[in-house]
C-alpha atoms as a PDB file:
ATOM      1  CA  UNK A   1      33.853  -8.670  29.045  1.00  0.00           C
ATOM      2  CA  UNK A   2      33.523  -6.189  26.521  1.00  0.00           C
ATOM      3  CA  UNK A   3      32.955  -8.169  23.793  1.00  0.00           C
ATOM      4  CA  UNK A   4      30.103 -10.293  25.740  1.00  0.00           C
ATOM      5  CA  UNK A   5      28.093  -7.154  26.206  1.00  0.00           C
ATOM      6  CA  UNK A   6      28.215  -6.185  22.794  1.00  0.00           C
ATOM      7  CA  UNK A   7      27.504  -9.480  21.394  1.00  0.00           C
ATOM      8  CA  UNK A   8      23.871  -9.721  23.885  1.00  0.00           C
ATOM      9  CA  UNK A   9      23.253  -6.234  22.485  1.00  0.00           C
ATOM     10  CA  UNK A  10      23.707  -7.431  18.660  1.00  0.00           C
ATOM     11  CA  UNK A  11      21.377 -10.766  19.650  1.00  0.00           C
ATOM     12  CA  UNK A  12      19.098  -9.098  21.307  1.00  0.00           C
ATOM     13  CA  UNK A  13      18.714  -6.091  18.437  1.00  0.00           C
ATOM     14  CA  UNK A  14      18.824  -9.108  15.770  1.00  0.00           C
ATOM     15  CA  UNK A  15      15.669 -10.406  18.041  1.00  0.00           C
ATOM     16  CA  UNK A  16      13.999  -7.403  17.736  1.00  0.00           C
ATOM     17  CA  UNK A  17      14.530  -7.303  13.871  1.00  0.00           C
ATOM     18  CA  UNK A  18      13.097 -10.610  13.242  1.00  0.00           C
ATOM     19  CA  UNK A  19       9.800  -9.497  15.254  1.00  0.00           C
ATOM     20  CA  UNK A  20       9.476  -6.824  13.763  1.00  0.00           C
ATOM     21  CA  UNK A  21      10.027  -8.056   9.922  1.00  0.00           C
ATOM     22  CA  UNK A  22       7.724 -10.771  10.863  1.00  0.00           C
ATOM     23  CA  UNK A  23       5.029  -9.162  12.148  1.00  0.00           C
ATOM     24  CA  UNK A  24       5.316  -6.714   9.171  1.00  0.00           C
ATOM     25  CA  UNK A  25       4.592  -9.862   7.169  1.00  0.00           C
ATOM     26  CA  UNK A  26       2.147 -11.037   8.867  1.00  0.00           C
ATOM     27  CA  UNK A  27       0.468  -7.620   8.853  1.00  0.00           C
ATOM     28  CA  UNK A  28       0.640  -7.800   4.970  1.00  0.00           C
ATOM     29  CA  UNK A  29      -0.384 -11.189   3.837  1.00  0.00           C
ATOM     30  CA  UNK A  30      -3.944 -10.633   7.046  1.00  0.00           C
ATOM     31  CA  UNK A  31      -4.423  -7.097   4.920  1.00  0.00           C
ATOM     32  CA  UNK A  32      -4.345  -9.054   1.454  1.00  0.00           C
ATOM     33  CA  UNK A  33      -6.982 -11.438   1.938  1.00  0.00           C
ATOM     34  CA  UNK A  34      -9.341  -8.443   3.562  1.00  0.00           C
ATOM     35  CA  UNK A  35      -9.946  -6.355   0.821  1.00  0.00           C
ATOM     36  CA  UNK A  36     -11.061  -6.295  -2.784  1.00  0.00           C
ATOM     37  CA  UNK A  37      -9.690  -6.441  -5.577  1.00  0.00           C
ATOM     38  CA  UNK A  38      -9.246  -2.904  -6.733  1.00  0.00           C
ATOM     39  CA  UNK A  39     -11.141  -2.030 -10.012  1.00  0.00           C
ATOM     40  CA  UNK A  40      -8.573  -1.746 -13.020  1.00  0.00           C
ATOM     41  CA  UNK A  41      -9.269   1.219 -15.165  1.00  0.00           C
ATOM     42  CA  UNK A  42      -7.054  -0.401 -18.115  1.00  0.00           C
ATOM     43  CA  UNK A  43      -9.608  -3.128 -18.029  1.00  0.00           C
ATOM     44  CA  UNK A  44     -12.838  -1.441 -19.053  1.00  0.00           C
ATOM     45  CA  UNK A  45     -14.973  -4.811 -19.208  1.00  0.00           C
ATOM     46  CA  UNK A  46     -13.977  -5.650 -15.547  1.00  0.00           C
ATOM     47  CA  UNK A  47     -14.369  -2.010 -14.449  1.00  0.00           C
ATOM     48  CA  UNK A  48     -17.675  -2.414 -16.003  1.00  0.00           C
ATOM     49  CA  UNK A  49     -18.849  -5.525 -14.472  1.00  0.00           C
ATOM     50  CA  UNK A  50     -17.922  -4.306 -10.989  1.00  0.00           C
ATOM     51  CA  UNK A  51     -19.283  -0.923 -11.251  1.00  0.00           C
ATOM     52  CA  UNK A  52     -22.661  -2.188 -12.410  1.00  0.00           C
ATOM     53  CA  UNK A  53     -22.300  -4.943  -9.943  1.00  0.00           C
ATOM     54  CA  UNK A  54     -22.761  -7.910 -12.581  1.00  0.00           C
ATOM     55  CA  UNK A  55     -23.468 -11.378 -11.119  1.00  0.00           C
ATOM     56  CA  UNK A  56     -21.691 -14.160 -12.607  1.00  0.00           C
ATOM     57  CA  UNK A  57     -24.447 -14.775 -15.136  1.00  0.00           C
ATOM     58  CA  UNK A  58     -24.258 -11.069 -16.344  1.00  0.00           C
ATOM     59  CA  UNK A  59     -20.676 -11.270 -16.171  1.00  0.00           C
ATOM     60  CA  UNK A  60     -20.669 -13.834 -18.569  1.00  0.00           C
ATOM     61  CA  UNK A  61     -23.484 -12.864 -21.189  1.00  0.00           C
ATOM     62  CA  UNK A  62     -21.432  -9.078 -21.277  1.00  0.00           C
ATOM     63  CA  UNK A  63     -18.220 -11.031 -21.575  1.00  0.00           C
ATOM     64  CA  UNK A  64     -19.742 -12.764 -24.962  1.00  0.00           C
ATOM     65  CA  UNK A  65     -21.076  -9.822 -26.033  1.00  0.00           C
ATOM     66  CA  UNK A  66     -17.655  -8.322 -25.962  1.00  0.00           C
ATOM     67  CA  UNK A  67     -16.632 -10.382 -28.041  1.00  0.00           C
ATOM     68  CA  UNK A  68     -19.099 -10.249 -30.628  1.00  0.00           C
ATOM     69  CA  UNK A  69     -18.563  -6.485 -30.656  1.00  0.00           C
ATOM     70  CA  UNK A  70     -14.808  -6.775 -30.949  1.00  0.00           C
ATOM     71  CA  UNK A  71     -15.370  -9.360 -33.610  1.00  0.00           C
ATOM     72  CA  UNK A  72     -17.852  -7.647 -35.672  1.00  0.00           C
ATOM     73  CA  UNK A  73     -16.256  -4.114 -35.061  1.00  0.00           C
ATOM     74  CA  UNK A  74     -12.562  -5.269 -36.342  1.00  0.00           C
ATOM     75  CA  UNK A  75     -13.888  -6.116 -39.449  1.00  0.00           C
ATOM     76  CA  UNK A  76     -15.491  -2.729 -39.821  1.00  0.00           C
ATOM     77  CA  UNK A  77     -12.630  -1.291 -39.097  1.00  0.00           C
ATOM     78  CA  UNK A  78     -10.337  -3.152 -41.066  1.00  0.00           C
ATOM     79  CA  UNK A  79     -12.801  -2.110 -43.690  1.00  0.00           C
ATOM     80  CA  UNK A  80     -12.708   1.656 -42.663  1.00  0.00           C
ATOM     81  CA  UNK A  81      -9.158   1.832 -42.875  1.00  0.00           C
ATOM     82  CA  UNK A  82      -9.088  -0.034 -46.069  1.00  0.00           C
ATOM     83  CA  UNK A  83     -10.954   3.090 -47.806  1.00  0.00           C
ATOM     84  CA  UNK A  84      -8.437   5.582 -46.001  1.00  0.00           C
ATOM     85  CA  UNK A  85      -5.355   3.942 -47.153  1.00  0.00           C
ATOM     86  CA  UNK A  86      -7.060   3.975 -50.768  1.00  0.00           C
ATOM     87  CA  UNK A  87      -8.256   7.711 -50.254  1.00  0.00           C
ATOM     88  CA  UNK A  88      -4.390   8.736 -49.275  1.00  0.00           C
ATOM     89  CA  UNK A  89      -2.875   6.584 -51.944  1.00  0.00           C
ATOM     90  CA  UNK A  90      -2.150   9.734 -53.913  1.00  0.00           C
ATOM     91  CA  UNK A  91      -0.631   7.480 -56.378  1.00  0.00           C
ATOM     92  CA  UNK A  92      -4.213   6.432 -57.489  1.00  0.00           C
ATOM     93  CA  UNK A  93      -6.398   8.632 -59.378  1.00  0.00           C
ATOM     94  CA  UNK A  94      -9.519   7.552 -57.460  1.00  0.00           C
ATOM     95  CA  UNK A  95     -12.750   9.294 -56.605  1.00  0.00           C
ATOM     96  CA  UNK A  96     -12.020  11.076 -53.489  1.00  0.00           C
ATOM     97  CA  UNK A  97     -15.879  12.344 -53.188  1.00  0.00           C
ATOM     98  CA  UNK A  98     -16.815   8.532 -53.545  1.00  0.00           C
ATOM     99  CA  UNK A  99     -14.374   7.114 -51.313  1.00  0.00           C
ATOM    100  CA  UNK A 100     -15.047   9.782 -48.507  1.00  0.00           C
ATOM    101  CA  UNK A 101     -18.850   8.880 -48.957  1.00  0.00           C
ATOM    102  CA  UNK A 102     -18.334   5.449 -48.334  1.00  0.00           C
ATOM    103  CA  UNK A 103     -15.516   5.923 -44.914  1.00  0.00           C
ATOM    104  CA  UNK A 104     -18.724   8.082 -43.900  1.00  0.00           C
ATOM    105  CA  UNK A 105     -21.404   5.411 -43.996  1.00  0.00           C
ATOM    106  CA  UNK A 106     -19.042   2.877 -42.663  1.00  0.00           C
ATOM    107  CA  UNK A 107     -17.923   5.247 -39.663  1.00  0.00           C
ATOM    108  CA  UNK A 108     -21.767   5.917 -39.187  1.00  0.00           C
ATOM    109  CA  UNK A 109     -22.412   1.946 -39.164  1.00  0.00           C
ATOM    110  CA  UNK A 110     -19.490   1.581 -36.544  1.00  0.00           C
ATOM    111  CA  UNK A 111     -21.145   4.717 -34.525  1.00  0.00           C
ATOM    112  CA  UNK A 112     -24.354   2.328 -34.570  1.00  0.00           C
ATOM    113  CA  UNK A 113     -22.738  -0.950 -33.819  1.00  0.00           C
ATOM    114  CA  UNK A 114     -21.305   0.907 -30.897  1.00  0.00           C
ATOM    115  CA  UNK A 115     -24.623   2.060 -29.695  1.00  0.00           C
ATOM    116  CA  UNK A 116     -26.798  -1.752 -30.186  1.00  0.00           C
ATOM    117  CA  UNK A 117     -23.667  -2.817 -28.317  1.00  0.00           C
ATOM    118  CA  UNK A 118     -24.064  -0.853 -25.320  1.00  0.00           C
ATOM    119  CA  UNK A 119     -27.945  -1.092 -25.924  1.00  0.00           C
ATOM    120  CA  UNK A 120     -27.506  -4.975 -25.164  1.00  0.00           C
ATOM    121  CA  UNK A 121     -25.222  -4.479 -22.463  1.00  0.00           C
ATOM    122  CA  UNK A 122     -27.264  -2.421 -20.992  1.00  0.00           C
ATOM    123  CA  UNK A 123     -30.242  -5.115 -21.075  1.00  0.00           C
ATOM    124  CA  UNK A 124     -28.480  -7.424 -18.659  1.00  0.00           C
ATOM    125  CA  UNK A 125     -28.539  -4.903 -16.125  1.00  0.00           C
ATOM    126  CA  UNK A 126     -31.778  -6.533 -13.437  1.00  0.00           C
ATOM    127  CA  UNK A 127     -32.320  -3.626 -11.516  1.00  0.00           C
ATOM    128  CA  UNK A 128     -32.948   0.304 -11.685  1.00  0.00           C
ATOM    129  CA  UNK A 129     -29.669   0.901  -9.601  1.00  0.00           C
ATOM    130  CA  UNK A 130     -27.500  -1.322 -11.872  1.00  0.00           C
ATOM    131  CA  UNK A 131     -28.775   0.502 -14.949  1.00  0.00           C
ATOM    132  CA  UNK A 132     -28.297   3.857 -13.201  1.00  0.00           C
ATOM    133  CA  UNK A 133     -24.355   2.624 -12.615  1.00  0.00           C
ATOM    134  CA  UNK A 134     -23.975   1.697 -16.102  1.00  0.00           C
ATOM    135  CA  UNK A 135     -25.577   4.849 -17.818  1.00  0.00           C
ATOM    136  CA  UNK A 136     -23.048   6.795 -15.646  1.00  0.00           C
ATOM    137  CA  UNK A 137     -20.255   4.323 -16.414  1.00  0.00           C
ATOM    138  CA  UNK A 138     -20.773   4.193 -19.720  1.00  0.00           C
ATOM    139  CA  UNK A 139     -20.958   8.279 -19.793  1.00  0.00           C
ATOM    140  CA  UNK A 140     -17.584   8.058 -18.377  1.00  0.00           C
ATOM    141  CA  UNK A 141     -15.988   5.777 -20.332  1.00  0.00           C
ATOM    142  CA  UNK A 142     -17.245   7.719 -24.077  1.00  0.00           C
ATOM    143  CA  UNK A 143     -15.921  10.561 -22.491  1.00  0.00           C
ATOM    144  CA  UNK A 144     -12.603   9.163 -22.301  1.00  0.00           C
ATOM    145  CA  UNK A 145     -13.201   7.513 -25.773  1.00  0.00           C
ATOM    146  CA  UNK A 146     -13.553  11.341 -26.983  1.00  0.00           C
ATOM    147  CA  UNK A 147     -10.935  12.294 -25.363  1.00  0.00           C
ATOM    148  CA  UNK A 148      -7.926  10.093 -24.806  1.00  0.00           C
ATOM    149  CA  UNK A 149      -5.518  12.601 -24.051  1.00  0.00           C
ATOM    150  CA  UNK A 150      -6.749  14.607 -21.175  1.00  0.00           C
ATOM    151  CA  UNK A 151      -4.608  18.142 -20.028  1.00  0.00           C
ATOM    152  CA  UNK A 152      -1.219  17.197 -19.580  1.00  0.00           C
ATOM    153  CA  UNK A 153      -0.838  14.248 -21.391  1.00  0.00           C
ATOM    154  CA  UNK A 154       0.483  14.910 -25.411  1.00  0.00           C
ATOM    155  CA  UNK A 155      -1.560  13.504 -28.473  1.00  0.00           C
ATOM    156  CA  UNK A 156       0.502  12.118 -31.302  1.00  0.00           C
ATOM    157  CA  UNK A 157      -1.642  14.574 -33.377  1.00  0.00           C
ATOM    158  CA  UNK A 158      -0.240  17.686 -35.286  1.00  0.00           C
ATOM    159  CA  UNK A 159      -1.389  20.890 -33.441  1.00  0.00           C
ATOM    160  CA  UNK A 160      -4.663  22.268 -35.588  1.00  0.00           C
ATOM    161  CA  UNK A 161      -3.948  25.015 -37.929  1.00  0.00           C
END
């Protein structure tokens, strides 16, 4: 008799179990299809877009714009770090004042780039409220350009002398 008891106590806890576990689920996958998606921060071009509020068309004209800009701005780049690897080839008895002339004007002309860029960008937006959004966006975002590694988080970087 015993072991009938406890046997309707295990079914009936094993009931209570499955209810619960499924309605957990089902709780879950009604939650998932209720919200948005959350805005990435490691994706600044969709935090952009959903910030500003982009349509579709916007979405796409900033999305080809991006990729001009990456285009364009990896070859400067490339360039850039062409004349540093030249200017720290101490092996090389190059013009330092020359080559740190010319890393200047092409770090101004990637400054410049960077501005047009965000000048365009900025041009898609249709309304005064989406350009208020991306001028505060985009004040965000340089300020984590400037600085990457906020309080608590290392740089790479020697400690200044």
């Amino acid at each position: 008799m015993d072991f009938v008891k406890q046997n309707k106590i295990l079914k009936i806890f094993l009931l209570v179990l499955v209810i619960l576990n499924l309605g957990i689920l089902g709780f879950l996958i009604w939650s998932q299809g209720h919200k948005k998606p959350p805005v990435s921060r490691n994706d600044p071009m969709q935090f952009l877009i959903q910030k500003v509020g982009f349509d579709e068309k916007q979405a796409t004209s900033y999305r080809e714009l991006v990729q001009e800009h990456r285009k364009t701005a990896g070859e400067l780049r490339r360039k850039i770090n062409d004349k540093r690897e030249e200017l720290f080839d101490y092996t090389r008895t190059g013009d330092k004042k020359r080559l740190l002339d010319e890393i200047t004007l092409l770090k101004r002309e990637d400054e410049q780039l960077l501005y047009d860029h965000f000048a365009r960008v900025r041009q898609l937006c249709n309304t005064n409220e989406q350009r208020q959004s991306f001028d505060s966006v985009i004040h965000k975002m340089l300020r984590k350009m400037q600085d990457p590694h906020p309080q608590g988080r290392p740089s790479h970087r020697p400690p200044p002398h």
